[in-house]
PDB file of N, CA and C in Angstrom:
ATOM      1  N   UNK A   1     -16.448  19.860 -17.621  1.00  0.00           N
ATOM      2  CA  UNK A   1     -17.253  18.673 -17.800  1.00  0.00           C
ATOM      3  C   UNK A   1     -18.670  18.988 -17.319  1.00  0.00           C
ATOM      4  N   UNK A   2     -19.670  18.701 -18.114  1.00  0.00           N
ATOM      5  CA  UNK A   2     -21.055  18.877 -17.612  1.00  0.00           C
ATOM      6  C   UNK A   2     -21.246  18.326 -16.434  1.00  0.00           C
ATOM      7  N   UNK A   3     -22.209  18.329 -15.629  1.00  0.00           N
ATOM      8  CA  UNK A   3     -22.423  18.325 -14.282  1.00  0.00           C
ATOM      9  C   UNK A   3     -22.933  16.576 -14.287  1.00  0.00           C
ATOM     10  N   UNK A   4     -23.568  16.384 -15.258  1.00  0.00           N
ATOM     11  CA  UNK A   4     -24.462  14.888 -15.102  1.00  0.00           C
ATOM     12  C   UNK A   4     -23.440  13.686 -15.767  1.00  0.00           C
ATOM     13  N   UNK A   5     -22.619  14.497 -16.338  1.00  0.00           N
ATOM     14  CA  UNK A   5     -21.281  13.874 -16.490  1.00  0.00           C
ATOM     15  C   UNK A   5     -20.376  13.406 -14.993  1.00  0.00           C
ATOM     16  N   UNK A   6     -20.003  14.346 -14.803  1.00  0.00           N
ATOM     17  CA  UNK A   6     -19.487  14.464 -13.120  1.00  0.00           C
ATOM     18  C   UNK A   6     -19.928  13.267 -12.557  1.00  0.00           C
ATOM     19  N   UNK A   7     -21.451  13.335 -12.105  1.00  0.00           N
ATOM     20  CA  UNK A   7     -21.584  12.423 -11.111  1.00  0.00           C
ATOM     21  C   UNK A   7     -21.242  10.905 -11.934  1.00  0.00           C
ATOM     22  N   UNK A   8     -21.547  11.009 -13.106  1.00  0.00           N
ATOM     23  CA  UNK A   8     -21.005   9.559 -13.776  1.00  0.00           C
ATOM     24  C   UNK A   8     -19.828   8.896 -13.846  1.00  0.00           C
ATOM     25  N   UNK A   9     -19.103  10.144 -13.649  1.00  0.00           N
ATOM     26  CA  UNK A   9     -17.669   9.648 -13.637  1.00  0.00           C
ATOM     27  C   UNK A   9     -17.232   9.346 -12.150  1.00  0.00           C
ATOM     28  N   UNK A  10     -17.977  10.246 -11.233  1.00  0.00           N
ATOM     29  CA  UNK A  10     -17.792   9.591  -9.812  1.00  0.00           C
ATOM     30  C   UNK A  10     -18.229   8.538  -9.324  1.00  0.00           C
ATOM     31  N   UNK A  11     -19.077   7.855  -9.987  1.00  0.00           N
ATOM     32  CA  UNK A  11     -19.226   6.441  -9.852  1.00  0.00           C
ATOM     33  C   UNK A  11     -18.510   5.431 -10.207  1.00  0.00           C
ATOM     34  N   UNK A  12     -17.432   5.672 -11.240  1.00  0.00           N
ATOM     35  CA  UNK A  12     -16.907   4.473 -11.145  1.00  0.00           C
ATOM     36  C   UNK A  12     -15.310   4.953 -10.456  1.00  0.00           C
ATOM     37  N   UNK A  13     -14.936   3.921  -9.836  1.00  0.00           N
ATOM     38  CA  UNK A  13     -13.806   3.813  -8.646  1.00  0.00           C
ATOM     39  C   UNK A  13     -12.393   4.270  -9.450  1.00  0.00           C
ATOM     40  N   UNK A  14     -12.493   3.446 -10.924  1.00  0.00           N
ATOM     41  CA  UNK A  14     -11.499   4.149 -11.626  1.00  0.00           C
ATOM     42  C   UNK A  14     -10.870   5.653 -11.603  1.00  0.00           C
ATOM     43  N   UNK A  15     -11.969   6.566 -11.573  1.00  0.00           N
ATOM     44  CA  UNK A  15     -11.480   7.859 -11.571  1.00  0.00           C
ATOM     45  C   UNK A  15     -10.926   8.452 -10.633  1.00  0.00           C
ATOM     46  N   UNK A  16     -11.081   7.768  -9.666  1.00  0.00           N
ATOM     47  CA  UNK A  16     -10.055   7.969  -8.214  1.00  0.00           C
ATOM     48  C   UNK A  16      -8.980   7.593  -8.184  1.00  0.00           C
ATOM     49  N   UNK A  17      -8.523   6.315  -8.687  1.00  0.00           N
ATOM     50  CA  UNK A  17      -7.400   5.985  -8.979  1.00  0.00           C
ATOM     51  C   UNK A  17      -6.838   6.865  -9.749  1.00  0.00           C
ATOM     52  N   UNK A  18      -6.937   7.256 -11.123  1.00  0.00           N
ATOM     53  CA  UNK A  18      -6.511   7.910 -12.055  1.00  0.00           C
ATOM     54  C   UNK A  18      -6.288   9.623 -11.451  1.00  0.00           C
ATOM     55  N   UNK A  19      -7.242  10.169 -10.631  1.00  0.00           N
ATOM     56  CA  UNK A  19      -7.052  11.406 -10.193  1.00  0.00           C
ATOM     57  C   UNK A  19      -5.927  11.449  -9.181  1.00  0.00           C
ATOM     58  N   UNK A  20      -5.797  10.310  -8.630  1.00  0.00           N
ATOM     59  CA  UNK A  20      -4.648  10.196  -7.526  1.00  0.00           C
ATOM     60  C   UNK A  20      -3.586  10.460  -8.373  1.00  0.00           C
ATOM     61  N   UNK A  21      -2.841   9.183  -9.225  1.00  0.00           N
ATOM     62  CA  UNK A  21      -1.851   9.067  -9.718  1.00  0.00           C
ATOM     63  C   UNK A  21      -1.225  10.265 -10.657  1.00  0.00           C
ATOM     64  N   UNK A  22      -2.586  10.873 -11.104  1.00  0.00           N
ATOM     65  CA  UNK A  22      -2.509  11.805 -11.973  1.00  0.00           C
ATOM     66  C   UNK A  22      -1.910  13.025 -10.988  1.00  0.00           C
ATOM     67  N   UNK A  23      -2.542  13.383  -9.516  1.00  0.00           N
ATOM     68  CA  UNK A  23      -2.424  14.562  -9.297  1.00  0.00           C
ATOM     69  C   UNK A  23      -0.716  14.245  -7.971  1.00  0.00           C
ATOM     70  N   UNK A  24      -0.104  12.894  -7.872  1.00  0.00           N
ATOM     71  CA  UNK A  24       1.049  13.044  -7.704  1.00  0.00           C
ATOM     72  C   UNK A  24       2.437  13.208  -8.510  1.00  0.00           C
ATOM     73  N   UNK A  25       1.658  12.794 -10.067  1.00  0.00           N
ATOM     74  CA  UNK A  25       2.894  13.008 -11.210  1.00  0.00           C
ATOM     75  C   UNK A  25       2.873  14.572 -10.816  1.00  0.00           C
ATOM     76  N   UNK A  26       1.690  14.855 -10.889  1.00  0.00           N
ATOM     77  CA  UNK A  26       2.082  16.705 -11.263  1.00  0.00           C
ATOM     78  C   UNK A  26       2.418  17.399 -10.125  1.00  0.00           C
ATOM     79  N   UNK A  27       1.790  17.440  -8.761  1.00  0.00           N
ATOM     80  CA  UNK A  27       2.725  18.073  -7.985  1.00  0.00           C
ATOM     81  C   UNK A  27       4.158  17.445  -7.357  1.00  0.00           C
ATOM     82  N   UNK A  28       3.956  16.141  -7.360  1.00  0.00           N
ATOM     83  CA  UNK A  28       5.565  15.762  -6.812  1.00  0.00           C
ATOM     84  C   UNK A  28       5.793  14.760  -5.762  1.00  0.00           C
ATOM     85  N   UNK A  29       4.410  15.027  -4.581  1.00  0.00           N
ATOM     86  CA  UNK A  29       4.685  14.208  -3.534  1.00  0.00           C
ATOM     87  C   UNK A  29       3.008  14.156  -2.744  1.00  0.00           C
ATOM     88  N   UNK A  30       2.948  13.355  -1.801  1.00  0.00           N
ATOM     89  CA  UNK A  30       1.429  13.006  -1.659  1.00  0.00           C
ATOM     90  C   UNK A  30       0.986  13.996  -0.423  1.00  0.00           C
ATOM     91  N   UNK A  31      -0.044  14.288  -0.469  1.00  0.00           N
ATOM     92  CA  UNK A  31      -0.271  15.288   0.695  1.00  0.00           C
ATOM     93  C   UNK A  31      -1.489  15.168   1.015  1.00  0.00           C
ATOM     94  N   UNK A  32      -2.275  14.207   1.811  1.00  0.00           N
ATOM     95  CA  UNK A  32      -3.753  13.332   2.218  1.00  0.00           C
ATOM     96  C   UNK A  32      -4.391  14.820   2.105  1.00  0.00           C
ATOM     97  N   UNK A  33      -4.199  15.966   2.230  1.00  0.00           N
ATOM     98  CA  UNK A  33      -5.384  16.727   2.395  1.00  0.00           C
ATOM     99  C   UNK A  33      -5.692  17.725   0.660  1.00  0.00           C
ATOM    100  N   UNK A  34      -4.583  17.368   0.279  1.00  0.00           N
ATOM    101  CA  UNK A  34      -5.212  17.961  -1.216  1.00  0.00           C
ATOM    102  C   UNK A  34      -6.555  17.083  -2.122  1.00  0.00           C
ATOM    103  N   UNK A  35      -6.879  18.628  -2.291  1.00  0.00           N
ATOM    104  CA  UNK A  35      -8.459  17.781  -3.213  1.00  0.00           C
ATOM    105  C   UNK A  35      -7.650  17.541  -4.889  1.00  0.00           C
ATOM    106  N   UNK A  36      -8.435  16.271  -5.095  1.00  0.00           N
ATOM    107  CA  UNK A  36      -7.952  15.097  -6.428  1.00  0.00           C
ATOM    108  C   UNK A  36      -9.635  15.792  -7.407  1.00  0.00           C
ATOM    109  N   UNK A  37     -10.912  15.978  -6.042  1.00  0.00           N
ATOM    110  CA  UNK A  37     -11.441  15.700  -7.489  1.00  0.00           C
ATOM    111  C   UNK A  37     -13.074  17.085  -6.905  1.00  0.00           C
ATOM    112  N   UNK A  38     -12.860  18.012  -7.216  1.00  0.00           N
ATOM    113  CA  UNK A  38     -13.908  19.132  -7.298  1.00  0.00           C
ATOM    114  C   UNK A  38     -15.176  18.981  -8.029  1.00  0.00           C
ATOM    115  N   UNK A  39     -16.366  18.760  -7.116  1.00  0.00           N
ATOM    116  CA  UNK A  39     -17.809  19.055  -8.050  1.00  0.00           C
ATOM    117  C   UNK A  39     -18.594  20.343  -7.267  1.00  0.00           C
ATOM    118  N   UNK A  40     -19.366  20.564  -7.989  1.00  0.00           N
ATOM    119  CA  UNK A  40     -20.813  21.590  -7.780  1.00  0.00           C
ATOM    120  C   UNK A  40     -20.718  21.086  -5.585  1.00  0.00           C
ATOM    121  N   UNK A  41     -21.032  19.660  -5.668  1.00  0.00           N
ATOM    122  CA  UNK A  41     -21.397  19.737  -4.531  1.00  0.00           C
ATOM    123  C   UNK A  41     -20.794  18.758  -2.887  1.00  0.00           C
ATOM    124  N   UNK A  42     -19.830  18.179  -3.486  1.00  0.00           N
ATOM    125  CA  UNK A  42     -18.615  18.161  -2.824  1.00  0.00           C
ATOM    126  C   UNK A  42     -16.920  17.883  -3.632  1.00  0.00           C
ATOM    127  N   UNK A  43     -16.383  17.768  -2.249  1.00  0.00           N
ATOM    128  CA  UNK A  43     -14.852  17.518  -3.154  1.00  0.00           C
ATOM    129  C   UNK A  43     -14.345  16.661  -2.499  1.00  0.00           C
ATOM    130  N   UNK A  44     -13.396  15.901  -2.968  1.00  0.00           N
ATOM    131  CA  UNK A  44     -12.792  14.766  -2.744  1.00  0.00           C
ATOM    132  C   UNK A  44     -10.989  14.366  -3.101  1.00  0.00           C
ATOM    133  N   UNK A  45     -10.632  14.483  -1.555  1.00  0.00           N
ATOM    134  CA  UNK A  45      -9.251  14.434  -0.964  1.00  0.00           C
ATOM    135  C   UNK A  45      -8.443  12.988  -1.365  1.00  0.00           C
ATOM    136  N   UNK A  46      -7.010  13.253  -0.809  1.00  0.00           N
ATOM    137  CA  UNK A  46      -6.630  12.021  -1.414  1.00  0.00           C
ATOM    138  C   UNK A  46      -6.735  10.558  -0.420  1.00  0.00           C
ATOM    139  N   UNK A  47      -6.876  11.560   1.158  1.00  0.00           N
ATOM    140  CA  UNK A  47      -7.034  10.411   1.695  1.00  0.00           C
ATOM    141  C   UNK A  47      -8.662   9.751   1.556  1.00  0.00           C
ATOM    142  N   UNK A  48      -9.509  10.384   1.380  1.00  0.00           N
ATOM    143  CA  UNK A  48     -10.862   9.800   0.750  1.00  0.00           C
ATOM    144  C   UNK A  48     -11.031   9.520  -0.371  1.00  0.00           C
ATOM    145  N   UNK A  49     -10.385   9.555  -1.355  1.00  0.00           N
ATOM    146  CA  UNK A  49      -9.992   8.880  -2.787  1.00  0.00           C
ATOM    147  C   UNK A  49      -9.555   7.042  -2.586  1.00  0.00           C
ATOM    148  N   UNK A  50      -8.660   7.243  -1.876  1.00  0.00           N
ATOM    149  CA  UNK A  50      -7.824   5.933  -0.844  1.00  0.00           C
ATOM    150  C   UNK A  50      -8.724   5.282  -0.295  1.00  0.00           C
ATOM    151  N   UNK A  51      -9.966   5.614   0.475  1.00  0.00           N
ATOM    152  CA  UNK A  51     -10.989   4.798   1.651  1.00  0.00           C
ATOM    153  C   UNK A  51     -11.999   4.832   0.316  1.00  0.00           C
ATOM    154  N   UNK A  52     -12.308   5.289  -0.370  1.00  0.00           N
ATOM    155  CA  UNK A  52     -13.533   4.694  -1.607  1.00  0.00           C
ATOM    156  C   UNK A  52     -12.872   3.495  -2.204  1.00  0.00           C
ATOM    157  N   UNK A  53     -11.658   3.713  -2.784  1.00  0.00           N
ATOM    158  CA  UNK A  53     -10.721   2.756  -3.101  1.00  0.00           C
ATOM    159  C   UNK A  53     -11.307   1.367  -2.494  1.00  0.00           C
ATOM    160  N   UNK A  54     -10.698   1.148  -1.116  1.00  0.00           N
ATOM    161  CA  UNK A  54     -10.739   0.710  -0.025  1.00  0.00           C
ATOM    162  C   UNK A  54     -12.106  -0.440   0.060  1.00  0.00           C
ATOM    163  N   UNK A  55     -12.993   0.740   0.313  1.00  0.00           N
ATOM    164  CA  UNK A  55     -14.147   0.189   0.351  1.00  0.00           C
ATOM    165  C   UNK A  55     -14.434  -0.782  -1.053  1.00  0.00           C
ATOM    166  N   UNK A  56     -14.414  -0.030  -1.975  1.00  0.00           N
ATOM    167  CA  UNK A  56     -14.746  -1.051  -3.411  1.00  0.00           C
ATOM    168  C   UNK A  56     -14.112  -2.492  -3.257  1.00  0.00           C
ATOM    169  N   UNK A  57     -13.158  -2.381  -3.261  1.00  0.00           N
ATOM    170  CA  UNK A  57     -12.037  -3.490  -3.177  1.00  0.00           C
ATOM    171  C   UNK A  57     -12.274  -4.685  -2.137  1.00  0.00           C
ATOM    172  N   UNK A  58     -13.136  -3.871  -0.719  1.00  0.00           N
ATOM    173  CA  UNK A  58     -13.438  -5.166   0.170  1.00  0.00           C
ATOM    174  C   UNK A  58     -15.353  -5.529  -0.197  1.00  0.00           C
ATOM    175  N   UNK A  59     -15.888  -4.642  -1.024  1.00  0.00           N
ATOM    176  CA  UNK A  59     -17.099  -5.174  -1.174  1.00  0.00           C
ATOM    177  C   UNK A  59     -16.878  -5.750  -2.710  1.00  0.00           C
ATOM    178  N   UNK A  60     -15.965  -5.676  -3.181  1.00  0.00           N
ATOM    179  CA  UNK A  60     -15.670  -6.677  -4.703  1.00  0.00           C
ATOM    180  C   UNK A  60     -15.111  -8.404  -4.037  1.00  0.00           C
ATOM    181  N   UNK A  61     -14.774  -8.342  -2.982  1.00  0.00           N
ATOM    182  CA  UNK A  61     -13.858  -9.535  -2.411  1.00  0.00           C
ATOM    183  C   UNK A  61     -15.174 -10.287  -1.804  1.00  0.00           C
ATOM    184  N   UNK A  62     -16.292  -9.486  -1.025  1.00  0.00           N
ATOM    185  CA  UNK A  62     -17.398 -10.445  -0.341  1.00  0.00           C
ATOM    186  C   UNK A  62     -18.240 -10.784  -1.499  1.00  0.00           C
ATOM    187  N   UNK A  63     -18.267  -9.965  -2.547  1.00  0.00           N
ATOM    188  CA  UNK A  63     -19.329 -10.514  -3.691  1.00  0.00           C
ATOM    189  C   UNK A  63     -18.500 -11.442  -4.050  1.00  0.00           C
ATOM    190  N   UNK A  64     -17.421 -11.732  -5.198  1.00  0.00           N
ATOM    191  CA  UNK A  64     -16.715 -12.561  -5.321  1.00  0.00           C
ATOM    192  C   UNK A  64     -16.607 -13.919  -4.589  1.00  0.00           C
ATOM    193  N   UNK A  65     -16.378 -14.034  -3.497  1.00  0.00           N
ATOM    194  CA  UNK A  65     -16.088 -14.865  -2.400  1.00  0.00           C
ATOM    195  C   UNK A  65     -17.773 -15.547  -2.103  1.00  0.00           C
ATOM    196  N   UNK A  66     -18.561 -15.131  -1.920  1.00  0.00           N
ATOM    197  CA  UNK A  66     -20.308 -15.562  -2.207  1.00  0.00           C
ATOM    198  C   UNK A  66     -20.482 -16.023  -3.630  1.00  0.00           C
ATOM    199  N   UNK A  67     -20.032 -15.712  -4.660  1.00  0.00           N
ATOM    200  CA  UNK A  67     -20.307 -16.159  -6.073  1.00  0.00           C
ATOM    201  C   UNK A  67     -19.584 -17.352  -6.634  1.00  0.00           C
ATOM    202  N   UNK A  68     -18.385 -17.336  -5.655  1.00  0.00           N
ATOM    203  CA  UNK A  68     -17.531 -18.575  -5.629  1.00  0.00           C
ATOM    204  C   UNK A  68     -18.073 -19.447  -5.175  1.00  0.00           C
ATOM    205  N   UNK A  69     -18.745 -19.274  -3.709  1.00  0.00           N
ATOM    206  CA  UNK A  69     -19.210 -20.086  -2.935  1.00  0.00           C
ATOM    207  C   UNK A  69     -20.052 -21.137  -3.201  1.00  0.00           C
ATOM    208  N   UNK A  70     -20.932 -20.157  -3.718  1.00  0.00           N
ATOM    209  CA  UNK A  70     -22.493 -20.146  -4.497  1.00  0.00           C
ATOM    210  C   UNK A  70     -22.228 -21.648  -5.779  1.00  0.00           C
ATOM    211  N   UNK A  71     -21.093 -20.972  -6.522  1.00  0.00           N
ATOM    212  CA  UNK A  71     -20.676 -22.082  -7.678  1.00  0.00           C
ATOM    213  C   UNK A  71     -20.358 -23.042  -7.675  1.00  0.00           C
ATOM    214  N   UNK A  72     -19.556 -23.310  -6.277  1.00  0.00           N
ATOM    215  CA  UNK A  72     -18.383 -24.488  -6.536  1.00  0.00           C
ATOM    216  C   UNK A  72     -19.185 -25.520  -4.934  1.00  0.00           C
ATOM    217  N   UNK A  73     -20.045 -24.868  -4.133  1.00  0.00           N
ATOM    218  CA  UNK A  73     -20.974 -25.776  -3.385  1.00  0.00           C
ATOM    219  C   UNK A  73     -21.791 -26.841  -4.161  1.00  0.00           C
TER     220      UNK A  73
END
């Protein structure tokens, strides 16, 4: 994959998910320190696949939760 590709695809949260699931069908069982996802200039494990996860998920809940707020005040 081209390089300016790469970082595009590391932006969205999806591909972490998908590299996870993807890389326990194929070896078998989960192991926090295997790398899910190799670039030029870092790499990315499964337990840091999990905490990006993580993070998205609680800054999708405070936007959400403010936009609600915002609407229904």
């Amino acid at each position: 994959m081209p390089f300016w590709l790469q970082l595009i695809a590391c932006i969205n949260p999806l591909t972490y998910a998908i590299e996870i699931i993807r890389h326990v069908n194929i070896i078998g069982q989960i192991s926090w320190h295997n790398n899910i996802i190799i670039t030029k200039y870092f790499t990315i494990n499964i337990e840091g696949g999990i905490i990006i996860l993580l993070i998205v998920n609680i800054i999708s809940f405070v936007i959400i939760k403010k936009v609600l707020q915002y609407k229904y005040n």
